[in-house]
N, C-alpha and C. Protein backbone atom coordinates (compact mmCIF):
# COMPACT_ATOMS: atom_id res chain seq x y z
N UNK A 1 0.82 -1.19 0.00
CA UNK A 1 0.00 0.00 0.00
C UNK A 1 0.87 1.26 0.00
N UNK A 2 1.76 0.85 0.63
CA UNK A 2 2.58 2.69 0.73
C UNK A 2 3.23 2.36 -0.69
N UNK A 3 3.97 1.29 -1.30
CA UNK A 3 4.48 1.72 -2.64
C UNK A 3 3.68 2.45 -3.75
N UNK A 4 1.81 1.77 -3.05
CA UNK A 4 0.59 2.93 -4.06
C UNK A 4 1.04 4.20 -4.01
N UNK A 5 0.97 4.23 -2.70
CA UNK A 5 0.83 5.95 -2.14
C UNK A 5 2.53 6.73 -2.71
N UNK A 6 3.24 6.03 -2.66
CA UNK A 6 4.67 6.51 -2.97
C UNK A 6 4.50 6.64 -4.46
N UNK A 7 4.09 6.16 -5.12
CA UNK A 7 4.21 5.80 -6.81
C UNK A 7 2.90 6.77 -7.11
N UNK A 8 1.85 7.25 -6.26
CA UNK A 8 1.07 8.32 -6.84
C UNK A 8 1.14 9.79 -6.61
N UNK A 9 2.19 9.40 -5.19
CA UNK A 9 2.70 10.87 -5.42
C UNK A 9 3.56 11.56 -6.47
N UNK A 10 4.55 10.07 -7.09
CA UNK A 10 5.28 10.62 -7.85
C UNK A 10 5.00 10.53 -9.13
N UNK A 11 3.65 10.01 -9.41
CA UNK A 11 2.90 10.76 -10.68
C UNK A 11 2.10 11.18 -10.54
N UNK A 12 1.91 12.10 -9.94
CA UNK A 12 0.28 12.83 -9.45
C UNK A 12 -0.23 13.35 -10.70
N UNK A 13 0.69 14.01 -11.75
CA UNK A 13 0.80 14.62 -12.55
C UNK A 13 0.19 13.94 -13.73
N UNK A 14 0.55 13.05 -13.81
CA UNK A 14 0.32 12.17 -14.91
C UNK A 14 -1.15 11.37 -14.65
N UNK A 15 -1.29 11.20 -13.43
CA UNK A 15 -2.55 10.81 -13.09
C UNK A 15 -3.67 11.67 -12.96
N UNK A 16 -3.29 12.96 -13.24
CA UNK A 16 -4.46 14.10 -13.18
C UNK A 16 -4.57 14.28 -14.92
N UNK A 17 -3.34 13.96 -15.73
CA UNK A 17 -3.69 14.25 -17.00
C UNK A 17 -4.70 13.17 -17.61
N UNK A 18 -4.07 12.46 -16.94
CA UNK A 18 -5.16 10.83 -17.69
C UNK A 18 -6.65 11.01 -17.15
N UNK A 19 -7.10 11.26 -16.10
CA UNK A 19 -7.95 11.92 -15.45
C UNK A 19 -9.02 13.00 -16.21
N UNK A 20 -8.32 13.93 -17.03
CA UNK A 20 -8.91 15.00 -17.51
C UNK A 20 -8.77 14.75 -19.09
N UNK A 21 -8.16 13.46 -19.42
CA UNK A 21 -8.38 12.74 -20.71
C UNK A 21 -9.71 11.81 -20.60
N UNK A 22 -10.03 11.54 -19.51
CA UNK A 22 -11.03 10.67 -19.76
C UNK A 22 -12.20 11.19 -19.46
N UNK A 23 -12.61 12.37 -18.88
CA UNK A 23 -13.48 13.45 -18.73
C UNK A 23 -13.12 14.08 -20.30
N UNK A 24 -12.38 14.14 -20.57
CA UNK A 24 -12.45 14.82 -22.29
C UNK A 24 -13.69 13.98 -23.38
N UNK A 25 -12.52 12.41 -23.09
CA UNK A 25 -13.15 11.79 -23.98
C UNK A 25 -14.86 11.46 -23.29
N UNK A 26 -15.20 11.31 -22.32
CA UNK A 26 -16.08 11.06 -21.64
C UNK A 26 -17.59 12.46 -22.80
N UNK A 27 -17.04 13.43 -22.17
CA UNK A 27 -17.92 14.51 -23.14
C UNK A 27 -17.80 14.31 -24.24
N UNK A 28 -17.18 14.14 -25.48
CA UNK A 28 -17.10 14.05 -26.56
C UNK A 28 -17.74 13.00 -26.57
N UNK A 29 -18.04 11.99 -26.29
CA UNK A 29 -18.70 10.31 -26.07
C UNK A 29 -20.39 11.05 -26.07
N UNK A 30 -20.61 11.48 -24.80
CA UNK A 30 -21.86 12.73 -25.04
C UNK A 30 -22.62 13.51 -26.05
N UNK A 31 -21.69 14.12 -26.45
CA UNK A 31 -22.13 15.49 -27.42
C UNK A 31 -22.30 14.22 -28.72
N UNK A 32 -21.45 13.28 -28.92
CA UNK A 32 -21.98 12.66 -30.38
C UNK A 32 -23.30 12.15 -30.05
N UNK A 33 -23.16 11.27 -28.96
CA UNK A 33 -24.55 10.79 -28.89
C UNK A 33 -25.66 11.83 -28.64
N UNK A 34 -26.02 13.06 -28.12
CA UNK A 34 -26.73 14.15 -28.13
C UNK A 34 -26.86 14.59 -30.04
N UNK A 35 -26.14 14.54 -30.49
CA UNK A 35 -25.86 14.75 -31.77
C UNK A 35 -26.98 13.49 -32.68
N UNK A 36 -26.62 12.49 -32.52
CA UNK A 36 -27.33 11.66 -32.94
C UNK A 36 -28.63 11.14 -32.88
N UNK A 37 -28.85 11.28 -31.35
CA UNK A 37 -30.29 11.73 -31.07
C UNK A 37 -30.82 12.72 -31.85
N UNK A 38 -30.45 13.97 -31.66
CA UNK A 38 -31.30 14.82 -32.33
C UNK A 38 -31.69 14.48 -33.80
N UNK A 39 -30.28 13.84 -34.83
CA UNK A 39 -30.62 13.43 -36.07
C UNK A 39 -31.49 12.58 -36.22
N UNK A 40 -31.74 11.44 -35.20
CA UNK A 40 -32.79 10.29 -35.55
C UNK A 40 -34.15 11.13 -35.32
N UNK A 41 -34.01 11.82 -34.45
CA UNK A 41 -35.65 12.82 -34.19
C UNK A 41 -35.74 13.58 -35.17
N UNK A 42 -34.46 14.21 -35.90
CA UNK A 42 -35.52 15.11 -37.10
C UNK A 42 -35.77 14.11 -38.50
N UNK A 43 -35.54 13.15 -38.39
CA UNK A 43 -35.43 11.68 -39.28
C UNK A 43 -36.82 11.32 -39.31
N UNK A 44 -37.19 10.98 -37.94
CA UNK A 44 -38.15 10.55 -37.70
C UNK A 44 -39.41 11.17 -37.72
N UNK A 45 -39.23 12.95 -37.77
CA UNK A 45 -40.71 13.63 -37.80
C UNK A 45 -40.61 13.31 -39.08
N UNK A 46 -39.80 13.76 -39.60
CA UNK A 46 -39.47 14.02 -41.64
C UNK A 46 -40.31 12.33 -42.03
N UNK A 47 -40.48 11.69 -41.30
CA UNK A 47 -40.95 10.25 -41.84
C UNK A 47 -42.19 10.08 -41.39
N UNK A 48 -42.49 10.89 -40.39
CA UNK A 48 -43.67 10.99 -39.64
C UNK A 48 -45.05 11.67 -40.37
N UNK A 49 -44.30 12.91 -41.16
CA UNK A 49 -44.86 13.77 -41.55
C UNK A 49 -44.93 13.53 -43.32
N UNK A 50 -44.25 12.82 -43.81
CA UNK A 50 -44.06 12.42 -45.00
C UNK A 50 -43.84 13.14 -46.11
N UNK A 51 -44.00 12.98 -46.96
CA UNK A 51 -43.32 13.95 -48.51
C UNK A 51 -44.02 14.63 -48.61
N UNK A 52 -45.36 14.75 -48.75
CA UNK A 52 -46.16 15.96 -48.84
C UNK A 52 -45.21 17.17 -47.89
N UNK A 53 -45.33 16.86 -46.21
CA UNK A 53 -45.19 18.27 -46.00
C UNK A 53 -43.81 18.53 -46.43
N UNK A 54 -42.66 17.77 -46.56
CA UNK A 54 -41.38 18.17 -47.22
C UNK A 54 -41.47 18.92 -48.76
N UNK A 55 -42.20 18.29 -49.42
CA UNK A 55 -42.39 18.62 -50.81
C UNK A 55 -43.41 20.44 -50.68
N UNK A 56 -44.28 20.52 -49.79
CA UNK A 56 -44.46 21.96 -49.43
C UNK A 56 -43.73 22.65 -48.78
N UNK A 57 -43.00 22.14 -48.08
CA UNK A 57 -42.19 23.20 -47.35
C UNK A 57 -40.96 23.60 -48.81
N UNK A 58 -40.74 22.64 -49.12
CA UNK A 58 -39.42 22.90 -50.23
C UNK A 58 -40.33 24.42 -51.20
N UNK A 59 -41.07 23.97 -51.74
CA UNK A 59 -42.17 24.79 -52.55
C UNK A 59 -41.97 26.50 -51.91
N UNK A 60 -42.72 26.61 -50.62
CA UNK A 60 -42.49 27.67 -50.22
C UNK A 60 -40.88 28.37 -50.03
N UNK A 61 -40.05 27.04 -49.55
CA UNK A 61 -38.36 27.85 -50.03
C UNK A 61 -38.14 28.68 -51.56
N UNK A 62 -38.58 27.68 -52.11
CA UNK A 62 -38.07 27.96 -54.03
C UNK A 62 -39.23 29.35 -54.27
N UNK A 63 -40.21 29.15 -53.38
CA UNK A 63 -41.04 30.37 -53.74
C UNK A 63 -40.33 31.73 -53.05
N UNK A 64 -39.77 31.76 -52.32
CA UNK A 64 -38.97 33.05 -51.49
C UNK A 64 -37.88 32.98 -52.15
N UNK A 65 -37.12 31.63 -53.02
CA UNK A 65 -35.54 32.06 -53.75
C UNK A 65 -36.20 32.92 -55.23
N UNK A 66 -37.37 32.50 -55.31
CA UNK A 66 -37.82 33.33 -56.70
C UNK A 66 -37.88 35.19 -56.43
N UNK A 67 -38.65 35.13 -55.09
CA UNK A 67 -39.15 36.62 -54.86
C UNK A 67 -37.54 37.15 -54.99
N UNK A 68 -36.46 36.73 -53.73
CA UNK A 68 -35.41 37.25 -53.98
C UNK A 68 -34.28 37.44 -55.21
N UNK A 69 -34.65 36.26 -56.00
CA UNK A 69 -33.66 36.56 -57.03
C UNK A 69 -34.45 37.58 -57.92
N UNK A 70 -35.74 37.86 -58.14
CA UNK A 70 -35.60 38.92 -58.76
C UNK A 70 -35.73 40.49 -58.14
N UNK A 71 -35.56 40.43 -57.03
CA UNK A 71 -35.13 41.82 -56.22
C UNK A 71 -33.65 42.02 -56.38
N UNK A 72 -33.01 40.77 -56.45
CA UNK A 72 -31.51 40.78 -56.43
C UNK A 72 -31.35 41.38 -57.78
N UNK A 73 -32.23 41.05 -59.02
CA UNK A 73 -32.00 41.05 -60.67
C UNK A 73 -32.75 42.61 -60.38
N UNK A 74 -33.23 43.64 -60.08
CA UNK A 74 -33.61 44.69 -59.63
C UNK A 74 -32.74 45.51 -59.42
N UNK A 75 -32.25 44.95 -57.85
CA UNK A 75 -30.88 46.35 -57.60
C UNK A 75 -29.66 46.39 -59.03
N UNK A 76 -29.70 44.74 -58.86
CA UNK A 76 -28.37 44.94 -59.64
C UNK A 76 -28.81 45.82 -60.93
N UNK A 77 -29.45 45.95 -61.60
CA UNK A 77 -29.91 46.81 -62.33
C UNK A 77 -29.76 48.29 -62.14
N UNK A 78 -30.26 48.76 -61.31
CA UNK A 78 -30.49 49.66 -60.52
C UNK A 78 -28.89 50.31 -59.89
N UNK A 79 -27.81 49.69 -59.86
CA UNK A 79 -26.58 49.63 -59.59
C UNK A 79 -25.80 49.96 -60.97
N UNK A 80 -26.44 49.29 -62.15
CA UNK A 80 -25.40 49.32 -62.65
C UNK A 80 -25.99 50.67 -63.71
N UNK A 81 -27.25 51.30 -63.24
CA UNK A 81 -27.70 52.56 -63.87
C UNK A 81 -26.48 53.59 -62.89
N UNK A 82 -26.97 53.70 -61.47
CA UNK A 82 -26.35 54.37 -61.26
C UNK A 82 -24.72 54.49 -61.53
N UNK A 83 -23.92 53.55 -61.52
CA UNK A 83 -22.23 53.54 -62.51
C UNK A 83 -22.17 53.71 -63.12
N UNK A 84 -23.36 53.38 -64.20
CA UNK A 84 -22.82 54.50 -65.82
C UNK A 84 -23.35 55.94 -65.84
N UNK A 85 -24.05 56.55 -64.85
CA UNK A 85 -24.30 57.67 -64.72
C UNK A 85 -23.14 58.53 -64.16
N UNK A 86 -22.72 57.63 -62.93
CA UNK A 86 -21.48 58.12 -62.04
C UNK A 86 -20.12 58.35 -63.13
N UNK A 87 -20.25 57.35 -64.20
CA UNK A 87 -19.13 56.95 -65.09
C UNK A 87 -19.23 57.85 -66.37
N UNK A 88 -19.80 58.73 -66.56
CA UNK A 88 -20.58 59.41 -68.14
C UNK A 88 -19.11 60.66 -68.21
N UNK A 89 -18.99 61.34 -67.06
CA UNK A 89 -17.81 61.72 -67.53
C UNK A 89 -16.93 61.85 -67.60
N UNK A 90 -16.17 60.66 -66.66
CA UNK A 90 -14.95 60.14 -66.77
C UNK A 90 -14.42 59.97 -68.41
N UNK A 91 -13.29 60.40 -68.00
CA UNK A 91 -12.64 60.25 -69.57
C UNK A 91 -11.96 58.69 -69.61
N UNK A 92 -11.77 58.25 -70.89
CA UNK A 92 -12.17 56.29 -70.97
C UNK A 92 -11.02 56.37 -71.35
């Protein structure tokens, strides 16, 4: 017993690192499985809820990338009036 006690004093060091390696790996062991949970639950509404509501929800995305791309096709327009106005009498 005292060679324990003698041999942990003289790695205390090493026994606190291994220590705070296995509390490392310990959380990381955690967070995946927290991780994975959550993926099987959004798996599982998405299967719950079936293609319809995926196939509408997608719908309403592509319907807001439409509104924006042509606000985007707007300014840029609108941008490139104002540079050739800004640009009219610069000498070329």
């Amino acid at each position: 017993m005292t060679e324990l006690r003698s041999w942990f004093r003289e790695n205390q060091t090493l026994v606190m690192f291994l220590g705070a390696q296995a509390i490392a790996i310990a959380t990381a062991a955690a967070a995946i499985l927290a991780y994975s949970v959550k993926l099987e639950t959004r798996v599982s509404i998405m299967e719950t809820r079936g293609a319809a509501y995926t196939s509408e929800r997608l719908g309403k995305i592509d319907e807001r990338l439409t509104v924006l791309e042509g606000s985007l096709k707007k300014t840029a327009a609108q941008v490139d009036r104002v540079v050739d106005i800004m640009t009219r009498g610069l000498p070329k």
